[in-house]
Structures are given as structure tokens and as C-alpha cells.
C-alpha atoms as a PDB file:
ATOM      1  CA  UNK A   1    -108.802 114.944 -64.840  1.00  0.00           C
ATOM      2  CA  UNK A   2    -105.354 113.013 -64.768  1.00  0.00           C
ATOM      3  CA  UNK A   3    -105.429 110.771 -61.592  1.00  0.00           C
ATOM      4  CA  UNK A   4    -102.422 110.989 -59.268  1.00  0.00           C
ATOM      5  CA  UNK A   5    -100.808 107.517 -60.509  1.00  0.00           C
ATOM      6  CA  UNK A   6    -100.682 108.534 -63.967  1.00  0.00           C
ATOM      7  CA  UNK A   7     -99.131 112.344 -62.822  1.00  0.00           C
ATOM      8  CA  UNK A   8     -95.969 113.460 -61.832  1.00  0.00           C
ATOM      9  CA  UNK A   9     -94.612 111.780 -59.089  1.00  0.00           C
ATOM     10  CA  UNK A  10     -90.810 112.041 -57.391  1.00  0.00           C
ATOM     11  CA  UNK A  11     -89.588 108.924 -55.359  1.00  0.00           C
ATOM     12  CA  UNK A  12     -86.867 108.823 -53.036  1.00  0.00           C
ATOM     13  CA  UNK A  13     -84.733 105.970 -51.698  1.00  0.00           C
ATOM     14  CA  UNK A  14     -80.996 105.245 -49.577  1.00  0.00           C
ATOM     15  CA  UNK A  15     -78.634 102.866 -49.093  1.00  0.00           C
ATOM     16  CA  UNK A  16     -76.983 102.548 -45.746  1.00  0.00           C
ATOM     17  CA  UNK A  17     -74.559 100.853 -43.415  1.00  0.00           C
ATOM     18  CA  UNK A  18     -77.218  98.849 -41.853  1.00  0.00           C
ATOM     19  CA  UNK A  19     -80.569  98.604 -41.091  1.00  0.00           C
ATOM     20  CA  UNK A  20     -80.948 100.919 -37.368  1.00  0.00           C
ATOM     21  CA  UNK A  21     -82.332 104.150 -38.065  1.00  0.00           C
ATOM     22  CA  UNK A  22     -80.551 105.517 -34.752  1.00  0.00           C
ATOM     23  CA  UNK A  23     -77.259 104.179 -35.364  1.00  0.00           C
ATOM     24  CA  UNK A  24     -76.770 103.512 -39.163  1.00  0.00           C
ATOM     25  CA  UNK A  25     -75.415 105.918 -41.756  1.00  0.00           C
ATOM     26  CA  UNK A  26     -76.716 107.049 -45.364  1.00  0.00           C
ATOM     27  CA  UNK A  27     -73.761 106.350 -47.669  1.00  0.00           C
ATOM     28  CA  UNK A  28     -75.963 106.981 -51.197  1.00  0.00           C
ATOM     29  CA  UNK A  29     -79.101 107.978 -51.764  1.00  0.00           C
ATOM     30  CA  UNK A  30     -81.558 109.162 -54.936  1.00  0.00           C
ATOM     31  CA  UNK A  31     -84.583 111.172 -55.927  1.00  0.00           C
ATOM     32  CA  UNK A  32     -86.479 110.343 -58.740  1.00  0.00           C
ATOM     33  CA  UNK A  33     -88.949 112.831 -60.493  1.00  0.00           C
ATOM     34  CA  UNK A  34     -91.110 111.707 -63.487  1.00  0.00           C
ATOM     35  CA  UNK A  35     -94.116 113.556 -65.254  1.00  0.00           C
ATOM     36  CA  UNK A  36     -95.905 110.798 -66.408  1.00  0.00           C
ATOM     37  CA  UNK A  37     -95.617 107.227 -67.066  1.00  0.00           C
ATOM     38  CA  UNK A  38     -93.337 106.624 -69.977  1.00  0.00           C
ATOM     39  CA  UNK A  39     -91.626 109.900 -69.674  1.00  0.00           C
ATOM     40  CA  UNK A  40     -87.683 110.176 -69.139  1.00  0.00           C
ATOM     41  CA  UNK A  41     -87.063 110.488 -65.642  1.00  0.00           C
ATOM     42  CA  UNK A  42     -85.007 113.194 -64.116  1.00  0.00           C
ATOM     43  CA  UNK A  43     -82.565 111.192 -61.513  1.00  0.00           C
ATOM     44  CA  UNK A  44     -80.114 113.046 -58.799  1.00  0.00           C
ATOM     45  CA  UNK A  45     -77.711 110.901 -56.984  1.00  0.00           C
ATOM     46  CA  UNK A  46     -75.555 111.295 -53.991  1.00  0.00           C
ATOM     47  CA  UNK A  47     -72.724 109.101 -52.677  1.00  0.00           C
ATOM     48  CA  UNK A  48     -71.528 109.765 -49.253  1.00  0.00           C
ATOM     49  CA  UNK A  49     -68.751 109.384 -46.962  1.00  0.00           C
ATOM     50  CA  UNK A  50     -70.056 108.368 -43.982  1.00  0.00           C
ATOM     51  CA  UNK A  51     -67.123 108.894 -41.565  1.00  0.00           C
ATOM     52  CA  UNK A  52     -67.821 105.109 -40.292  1.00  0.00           C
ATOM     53  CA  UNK A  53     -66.668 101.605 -41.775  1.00  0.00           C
ATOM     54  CA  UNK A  54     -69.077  99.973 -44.084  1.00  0.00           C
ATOM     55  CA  UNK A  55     -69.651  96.580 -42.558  1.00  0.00           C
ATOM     56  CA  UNK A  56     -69.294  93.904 -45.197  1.00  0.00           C
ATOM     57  CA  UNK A  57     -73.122  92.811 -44.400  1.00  0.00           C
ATOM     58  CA  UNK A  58     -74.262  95.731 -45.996  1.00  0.00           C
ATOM     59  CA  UNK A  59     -71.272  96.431 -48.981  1.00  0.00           C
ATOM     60  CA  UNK A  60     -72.374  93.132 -50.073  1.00  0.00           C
ATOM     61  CA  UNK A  61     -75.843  94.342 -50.404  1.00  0.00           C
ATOM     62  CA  UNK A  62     -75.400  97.666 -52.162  1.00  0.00           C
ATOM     63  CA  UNK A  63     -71.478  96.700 -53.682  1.00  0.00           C
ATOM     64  CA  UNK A  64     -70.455 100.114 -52.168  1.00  0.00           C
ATOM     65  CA  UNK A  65     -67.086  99.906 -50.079  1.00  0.00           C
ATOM     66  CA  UNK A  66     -65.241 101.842 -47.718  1.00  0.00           C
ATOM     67  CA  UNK A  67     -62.663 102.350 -50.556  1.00  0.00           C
ATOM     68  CA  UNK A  68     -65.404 103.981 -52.995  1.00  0.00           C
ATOM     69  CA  UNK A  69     -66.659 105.897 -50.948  1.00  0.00           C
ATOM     70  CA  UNK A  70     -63.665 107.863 -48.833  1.00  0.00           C
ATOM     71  CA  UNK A  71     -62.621 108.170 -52.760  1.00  0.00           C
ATOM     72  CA  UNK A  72     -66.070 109.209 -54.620  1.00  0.00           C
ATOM     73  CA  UNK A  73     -68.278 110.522 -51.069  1.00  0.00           C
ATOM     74  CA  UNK A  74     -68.884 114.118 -50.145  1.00  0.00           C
ATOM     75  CA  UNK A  75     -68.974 114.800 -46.517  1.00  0.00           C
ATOM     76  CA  UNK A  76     -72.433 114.278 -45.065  1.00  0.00           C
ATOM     77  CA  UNK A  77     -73.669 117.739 -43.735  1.00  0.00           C
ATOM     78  CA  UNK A  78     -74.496 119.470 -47.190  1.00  0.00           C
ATOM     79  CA  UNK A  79     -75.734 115.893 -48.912  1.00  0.00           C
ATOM     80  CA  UNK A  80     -78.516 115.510 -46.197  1.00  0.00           C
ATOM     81  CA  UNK A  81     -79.343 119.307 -46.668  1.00  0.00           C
ATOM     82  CA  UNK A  82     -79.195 118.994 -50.305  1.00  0.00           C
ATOM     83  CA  UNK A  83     -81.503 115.505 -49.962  1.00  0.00           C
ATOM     84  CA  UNK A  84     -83.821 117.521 -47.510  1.00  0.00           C
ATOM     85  CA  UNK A  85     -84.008 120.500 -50.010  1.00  0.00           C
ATOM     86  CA  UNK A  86     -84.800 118.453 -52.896  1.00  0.00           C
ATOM     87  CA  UNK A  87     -87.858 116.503 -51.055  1.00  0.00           C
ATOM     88  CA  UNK A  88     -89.084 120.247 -49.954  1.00  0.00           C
ATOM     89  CA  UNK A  89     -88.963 121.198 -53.359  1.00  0.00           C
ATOM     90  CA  UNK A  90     -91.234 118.108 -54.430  1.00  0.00           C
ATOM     91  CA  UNK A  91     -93.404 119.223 -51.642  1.00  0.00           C
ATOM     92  CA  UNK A  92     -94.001 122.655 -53.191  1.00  0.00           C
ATOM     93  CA  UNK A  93     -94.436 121.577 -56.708  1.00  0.00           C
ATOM     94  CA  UNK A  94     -97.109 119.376 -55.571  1.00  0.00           C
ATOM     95  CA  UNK A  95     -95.738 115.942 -55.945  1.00  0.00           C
ATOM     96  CA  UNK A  96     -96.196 113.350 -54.090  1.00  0.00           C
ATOM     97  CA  UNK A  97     -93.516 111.237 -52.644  1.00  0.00           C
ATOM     98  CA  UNK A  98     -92.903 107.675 -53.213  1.00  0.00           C
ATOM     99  CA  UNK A  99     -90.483 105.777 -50.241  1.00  0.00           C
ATOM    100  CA  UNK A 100     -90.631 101.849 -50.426  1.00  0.00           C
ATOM    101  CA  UNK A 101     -90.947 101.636 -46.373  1.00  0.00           C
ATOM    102  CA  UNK A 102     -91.248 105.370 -45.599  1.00  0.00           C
ATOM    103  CA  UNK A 103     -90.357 105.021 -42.351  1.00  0.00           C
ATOM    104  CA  UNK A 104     -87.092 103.333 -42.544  1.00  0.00           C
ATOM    105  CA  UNK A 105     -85.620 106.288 -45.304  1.00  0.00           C
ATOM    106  CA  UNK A 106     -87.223 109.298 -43.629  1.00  0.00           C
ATOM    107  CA  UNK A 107     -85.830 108.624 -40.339  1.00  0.00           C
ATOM    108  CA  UNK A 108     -82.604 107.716 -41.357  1.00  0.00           C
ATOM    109  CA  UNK A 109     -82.880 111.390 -43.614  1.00  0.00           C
ATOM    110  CA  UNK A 110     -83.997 113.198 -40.070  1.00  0.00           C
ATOM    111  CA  UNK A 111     -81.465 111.049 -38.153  1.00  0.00           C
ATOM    112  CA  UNK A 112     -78.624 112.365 -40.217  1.00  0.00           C
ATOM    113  CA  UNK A 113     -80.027 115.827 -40.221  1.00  0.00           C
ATOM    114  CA  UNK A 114     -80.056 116.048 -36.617  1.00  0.00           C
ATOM    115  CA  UNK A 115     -76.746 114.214 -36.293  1.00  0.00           C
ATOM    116  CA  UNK A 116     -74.642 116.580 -39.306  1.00  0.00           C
ATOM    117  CA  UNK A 117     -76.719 119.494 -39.569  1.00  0.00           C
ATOM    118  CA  UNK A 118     -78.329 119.944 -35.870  1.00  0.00           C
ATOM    119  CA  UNK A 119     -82.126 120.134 -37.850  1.00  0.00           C
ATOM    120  CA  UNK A 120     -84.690 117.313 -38.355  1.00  0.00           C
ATOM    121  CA  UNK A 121     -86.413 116.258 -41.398  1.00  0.00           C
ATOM    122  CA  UNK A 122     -89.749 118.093 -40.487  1.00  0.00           C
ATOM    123  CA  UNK A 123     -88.251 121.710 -40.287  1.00  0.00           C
ATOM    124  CA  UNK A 124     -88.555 120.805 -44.275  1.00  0.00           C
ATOM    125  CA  UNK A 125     -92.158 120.596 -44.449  1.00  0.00           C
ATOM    126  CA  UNK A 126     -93.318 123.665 -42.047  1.00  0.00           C
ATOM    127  CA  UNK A 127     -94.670 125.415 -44.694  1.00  0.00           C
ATOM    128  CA  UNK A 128     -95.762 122.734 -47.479  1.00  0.00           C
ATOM    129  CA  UNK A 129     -96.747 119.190 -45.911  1.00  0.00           C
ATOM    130  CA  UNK A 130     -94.870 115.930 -47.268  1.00  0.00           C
ATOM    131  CA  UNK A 131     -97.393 113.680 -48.992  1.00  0.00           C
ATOM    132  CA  UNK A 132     -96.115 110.304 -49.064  1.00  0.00           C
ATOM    133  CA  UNK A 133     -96.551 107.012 -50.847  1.00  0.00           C
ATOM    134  CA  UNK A 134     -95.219 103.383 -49.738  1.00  0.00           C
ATOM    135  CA  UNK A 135     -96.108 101.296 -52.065  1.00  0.00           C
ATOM    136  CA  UNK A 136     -95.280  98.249 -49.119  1.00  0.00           C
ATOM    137  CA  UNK A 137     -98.392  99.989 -46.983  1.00  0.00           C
ATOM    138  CA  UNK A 138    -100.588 100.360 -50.169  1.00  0.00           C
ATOM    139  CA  UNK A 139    -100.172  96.461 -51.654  1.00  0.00           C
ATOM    140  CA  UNK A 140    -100.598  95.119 -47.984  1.00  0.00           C
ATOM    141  CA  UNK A 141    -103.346  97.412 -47.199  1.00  0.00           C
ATOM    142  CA  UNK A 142    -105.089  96.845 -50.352  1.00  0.00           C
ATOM    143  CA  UNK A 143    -104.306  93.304 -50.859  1.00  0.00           C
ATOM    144  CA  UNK A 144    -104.268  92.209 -47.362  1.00  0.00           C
ATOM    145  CA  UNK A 145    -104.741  88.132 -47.543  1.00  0.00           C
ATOM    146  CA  UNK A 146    -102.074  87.604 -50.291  1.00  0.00           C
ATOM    147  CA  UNK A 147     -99.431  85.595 -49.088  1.00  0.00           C
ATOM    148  CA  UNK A 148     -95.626  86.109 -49.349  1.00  0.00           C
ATOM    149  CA  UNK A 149     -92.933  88.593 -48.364  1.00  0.00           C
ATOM    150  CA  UNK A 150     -93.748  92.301 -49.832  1.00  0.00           C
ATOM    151  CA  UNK A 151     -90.102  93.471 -50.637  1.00  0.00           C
ATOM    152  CA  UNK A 152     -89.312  95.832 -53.195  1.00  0.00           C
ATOM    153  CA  UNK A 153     -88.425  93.008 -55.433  1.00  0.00           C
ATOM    154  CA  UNK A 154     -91.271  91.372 -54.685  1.00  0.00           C
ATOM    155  CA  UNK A 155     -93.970  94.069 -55.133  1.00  0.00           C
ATOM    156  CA  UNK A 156     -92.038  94.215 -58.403  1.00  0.00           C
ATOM    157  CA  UNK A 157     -93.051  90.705 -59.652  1.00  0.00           C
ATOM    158  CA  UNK A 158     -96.115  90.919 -57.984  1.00  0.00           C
ATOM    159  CA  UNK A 159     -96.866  94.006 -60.394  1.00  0.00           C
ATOM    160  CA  UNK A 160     -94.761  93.229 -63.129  1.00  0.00           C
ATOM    161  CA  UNK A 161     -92.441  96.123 -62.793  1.00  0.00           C
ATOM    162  CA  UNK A 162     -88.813  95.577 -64.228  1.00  0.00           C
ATOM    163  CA  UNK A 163     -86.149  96.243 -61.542  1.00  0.00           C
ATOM    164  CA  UNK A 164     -82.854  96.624 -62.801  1.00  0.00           C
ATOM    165  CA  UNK A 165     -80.011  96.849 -60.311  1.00  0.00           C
ATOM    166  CA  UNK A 166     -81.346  96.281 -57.505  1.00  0.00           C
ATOM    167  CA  UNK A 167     -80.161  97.851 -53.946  1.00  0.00           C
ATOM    168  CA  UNK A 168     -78.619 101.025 -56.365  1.00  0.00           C
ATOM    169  CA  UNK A 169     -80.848 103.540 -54.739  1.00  0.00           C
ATOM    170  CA  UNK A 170     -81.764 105.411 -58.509  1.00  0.00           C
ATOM    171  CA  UNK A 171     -82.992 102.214 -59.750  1.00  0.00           C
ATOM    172  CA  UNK A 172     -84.803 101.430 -56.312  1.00  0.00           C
ATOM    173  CA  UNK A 173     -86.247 104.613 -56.376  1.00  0.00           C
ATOM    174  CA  UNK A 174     -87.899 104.257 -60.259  1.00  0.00           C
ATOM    175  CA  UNK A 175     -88.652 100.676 -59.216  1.00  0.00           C
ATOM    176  CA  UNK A 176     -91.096 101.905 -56.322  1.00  0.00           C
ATOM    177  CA  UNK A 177     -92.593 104.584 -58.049  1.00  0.00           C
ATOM    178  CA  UNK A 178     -93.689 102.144 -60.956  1.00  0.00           C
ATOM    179  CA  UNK A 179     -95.061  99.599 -58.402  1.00  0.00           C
ATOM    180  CA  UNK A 180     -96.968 102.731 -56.938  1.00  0.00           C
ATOM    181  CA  UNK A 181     -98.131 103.873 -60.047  1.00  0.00           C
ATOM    182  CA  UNK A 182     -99.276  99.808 -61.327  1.00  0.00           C
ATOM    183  CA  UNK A 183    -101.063  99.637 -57.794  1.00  0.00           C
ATOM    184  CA  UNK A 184    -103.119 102.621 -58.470  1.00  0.00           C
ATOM    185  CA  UNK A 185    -104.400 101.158 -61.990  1.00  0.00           C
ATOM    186  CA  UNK A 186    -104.683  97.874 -60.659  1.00  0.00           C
ATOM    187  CA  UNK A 187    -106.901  99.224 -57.500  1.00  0.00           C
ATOM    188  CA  UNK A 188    -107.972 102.337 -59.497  1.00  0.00           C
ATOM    189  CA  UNK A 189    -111.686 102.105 -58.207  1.00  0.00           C
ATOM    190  CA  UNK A 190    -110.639 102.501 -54.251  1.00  0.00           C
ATOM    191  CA  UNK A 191    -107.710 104.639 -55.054  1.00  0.00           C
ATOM    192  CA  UNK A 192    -108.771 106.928 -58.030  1.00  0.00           C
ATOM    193  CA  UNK A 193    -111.032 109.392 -56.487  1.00  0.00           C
ATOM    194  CA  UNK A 194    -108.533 110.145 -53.585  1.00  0.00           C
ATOM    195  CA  UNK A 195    -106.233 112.812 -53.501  1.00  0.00           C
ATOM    196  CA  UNK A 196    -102.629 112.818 -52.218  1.00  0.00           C
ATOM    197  CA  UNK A 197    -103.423 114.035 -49.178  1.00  0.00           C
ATOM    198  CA  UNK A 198    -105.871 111.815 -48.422  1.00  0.00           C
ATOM    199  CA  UNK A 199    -104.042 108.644 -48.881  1.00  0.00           C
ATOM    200  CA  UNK A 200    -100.992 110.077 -47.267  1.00  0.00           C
ATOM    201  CA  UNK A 201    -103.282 110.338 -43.666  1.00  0.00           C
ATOM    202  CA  UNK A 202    -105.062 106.941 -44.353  1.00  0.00           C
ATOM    203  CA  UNK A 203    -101.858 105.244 -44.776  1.00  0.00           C
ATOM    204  CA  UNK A 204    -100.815 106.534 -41.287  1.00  0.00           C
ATOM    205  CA  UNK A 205    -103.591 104.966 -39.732  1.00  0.00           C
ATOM    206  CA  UNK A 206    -103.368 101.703 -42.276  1.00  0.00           C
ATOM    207  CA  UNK A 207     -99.731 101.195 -41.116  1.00  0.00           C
ATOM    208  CA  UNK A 208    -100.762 101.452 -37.252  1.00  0.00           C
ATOM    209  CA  UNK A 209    -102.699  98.689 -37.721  1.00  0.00           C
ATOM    210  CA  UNK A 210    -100.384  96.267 -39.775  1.00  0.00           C
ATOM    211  CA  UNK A 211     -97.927  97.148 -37.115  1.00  0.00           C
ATOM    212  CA  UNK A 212    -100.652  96.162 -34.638  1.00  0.00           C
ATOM    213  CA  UNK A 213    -101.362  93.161 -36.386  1.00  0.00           C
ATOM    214  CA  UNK A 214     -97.639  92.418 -36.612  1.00  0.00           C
ATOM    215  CA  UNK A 215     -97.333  92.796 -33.275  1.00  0.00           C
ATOM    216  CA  UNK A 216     -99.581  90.460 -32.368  1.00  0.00           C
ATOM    217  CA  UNK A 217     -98.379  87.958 -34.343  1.00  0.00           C
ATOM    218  CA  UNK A 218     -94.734  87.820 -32.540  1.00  0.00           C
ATOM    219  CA  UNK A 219     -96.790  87.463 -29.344  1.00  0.00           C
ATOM    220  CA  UNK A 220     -97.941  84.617 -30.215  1.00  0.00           C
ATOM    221  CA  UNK A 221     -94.705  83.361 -31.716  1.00  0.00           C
ATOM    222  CA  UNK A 222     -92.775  84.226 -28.274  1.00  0.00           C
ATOM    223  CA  UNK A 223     -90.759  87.251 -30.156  1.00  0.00           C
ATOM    224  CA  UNK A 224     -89.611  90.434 -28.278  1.00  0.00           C
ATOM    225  CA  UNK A 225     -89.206  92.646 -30.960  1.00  0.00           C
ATOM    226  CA  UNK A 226     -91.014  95.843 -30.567  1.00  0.00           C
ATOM    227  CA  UNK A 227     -92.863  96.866 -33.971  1.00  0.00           C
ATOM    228  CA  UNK A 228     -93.772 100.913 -35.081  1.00  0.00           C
ATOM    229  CA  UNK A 229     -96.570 101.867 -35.828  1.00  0.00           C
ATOM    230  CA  UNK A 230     -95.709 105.421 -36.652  1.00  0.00           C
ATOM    231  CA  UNK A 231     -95.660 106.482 -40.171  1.00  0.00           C
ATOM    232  CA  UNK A 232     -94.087 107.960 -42.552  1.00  0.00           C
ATOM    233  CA  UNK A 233     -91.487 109.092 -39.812  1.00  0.00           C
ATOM    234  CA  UNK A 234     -90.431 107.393 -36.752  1.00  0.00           C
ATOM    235  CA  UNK A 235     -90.954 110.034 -33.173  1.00  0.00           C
ATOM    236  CA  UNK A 236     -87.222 110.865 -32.473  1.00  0.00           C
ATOM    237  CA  UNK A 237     -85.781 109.763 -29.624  1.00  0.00           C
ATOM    238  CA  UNK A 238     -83.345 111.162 -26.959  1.00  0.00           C
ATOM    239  CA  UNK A 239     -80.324 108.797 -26.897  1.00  0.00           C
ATOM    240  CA  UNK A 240     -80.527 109.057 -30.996  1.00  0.00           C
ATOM    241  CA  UNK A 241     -76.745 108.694 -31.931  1.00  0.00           C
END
């Protein structure tokens, strides 16, 4: 039987005005779906017109300007029902989902759903559950003590996984899924005889407690800053913009 790392897999990823779920704006995004390793992936792309300026912070990051995208964007209500429609359909074909820090492009997805489209991200998944994969909760999980920053780019040297054109949410997206897919043979005796399903509920509770353990840590360097621990979707909130 085919384990899940060498199956079909879809992967999703963004690129936004900033980095606050509540306030920040999708202005591309990707989905990635790939039968096996090897195999020519299938890649669907939005650009979006956010309706808000881009600040410079962040067109530096992705190259994608206010200019581009009032010229080349599509109004956001039908891209985040398209992006939400394409995810359900992963759902119900069985694949699982990979999101580099799930947390961060989900809720931004269900933020702009409830902003645009007056819905939320898990009217989507009623029927047929999202199982999720973060390759950031699965290297630090499974390779807890190694030093050094666990960004996409990172994992990607860590694992050996080309990443070409970076911060373009296609290549992003086909950057995680690798990384997910070189974790699983690299850890294949832990991960191999779990399903999907099952890794998608113990990386909830993995996540809770490297947020914990974050946590903890900026107590005892004297920093404020409040950390998650909900996963792969933040709870939404009642001032959400």
C-alpha cells in the first residue's frame, strides 16, 4: 500500500498585504495538486485586487504592486469562493492538504470569506473534513532539538528541496508539499503507518504545545506577545475587520 507522502497530495499557499490575519488582505494565492512524486503538477493561480494599498513592506516581498494588481486582480468575493471551492474539492477526493503555517493561510482564507462573501472557511468542510499538513509543525515536532529558524526556505535546505521563486505562492506551494513529502521518507518509521487523519488531529495537539513552549520562552525573555495555539485555523473573533 502507497503511503500518504508518496500519494497524491494538493498544497495551498497566499501572498498578502501583511502579516495580521484580521486586518491583512490576500492579493494572490495557489493550489497545487500532484499524484505522485515526480509527476507534473496541476497548478491554479489567482491574483487579486484587494481594494487596499499594498504597503511597500510586503510588494517588496512578493514583487506584486498596487499597479499589477488594480490592472491583472479580479475582485475578491468570487476568488475566495473559488479558493474555498477548490480546497473542498481536495477534501472530497481524499487529499490531504499541505499549508506551510496552516494557521496563518487558513485564517486569512476564512477572514476574507467572512469579510467578501459573509461565510467562513469551515462552511467548506461540513460534509468532508480538511486534513491538513504543515510541514513547519511536522519538522519541529519531529525534529524538536535542531537548531535554527524553520522557514519555508529553510525546511527547504534542511530537506534538500529546490525552491525556485520564492514568496510566488505556486512555487511556495510545490516547495511545501516536497518538504512534506521528504519529511515523511526521512521520518517514514513514526509517520508511515498513520493515516491523514490521524496526523491532521496530532498536529493540533503538537502545535498547542510548541505554542506553549513558545510562550514560555517570551516570558522569560520579558515579551508580550500573545502566541496561538490553535491549529490549523485560528477561533474567529468579533472585532475581525
Amino acid at each position: 500500500m502507497t503511503c500518504w507522502y508518496e500519494g497524491p497530495l494538493a498544497a495551498f499557499d497566499t501572498e498578502t498585504t501583511g502579516v495580521d490575519v484580521e486586518t491583512d488582505r490576500i492579493v494572490s494565492a495557489a493550489v497545487v495538486v500532484q499524484d505522485a512524486p515526480g509527476t507534473r503538477p496541476r497548478v491554479t493561480r489567482w491574483l487579486v485586487n484587494p481594494g487596499v494599498p499594498v504597503p511597500a513592506g510586503a510588494t517588496a516581498v512578493h514583487g506584486l504592486t498596487d499597479e499589477r494588481l488594480r490592472r491583472d486582480g479580479r475582485w475578491p468575493a468570487p476568488v475566495m469562493e473559488e479558493i474555498a471551492r477548490a480546497l473542498a474539492e481536495q477534501a472530497v477526493r481524499g487529499r490531504p492538504l499541505v499549508v506551510m503555517n496552516a494557521p496563518f493561510d487558513l485564517t486569512m482564507l476564512d477572514r476574507e470569506l467572512r469579510r467578501h462573501r459573509a461565510s467562513s472557511l469551515d462552511r467548506w468542510f461540513e460534509a468532508t473534513p480538511l486534513r491538513v499538513l504543515d510541514p513547519r509543525v511536522l519538522d519541529k515536532h519531529l525534529d524538536r532539538y535542531r537548531k535554527g529558524r524553520r522557514t519555508l526556505t529553510d525546511l527547504c535546505a534542511h530537506y534538500e528541496v529546490v525552491l525556485e521563486g520564492a514568496h510566488d505562492a505556486g512555487a511556495d506551494a510545490q516547495a511545501a508539499m516536497d518538504v512534506v513529502r521528504a519529511v515523511g521518507r526521512r521520518f517514514a518509521p513514526r509517520l508511515g503507518r498513520l493515516s491523514p487523519a490521524e496526523l491532521h488531529t496530532l498536529q493540533a495537539v503538537w502545535h498547542a504545545a510548541q505554542a506553549r513552549g513558545l510562550q514560555a520562552w517570551f516570558a522569560r525573555s520579558g515579551t508580550e506577545e500573545a502566541v496561538d495555539p490553535a491549529w490549523p485555523l485560528r477561533p474567529d473573533l468579533p472585532a475581525a475587520a
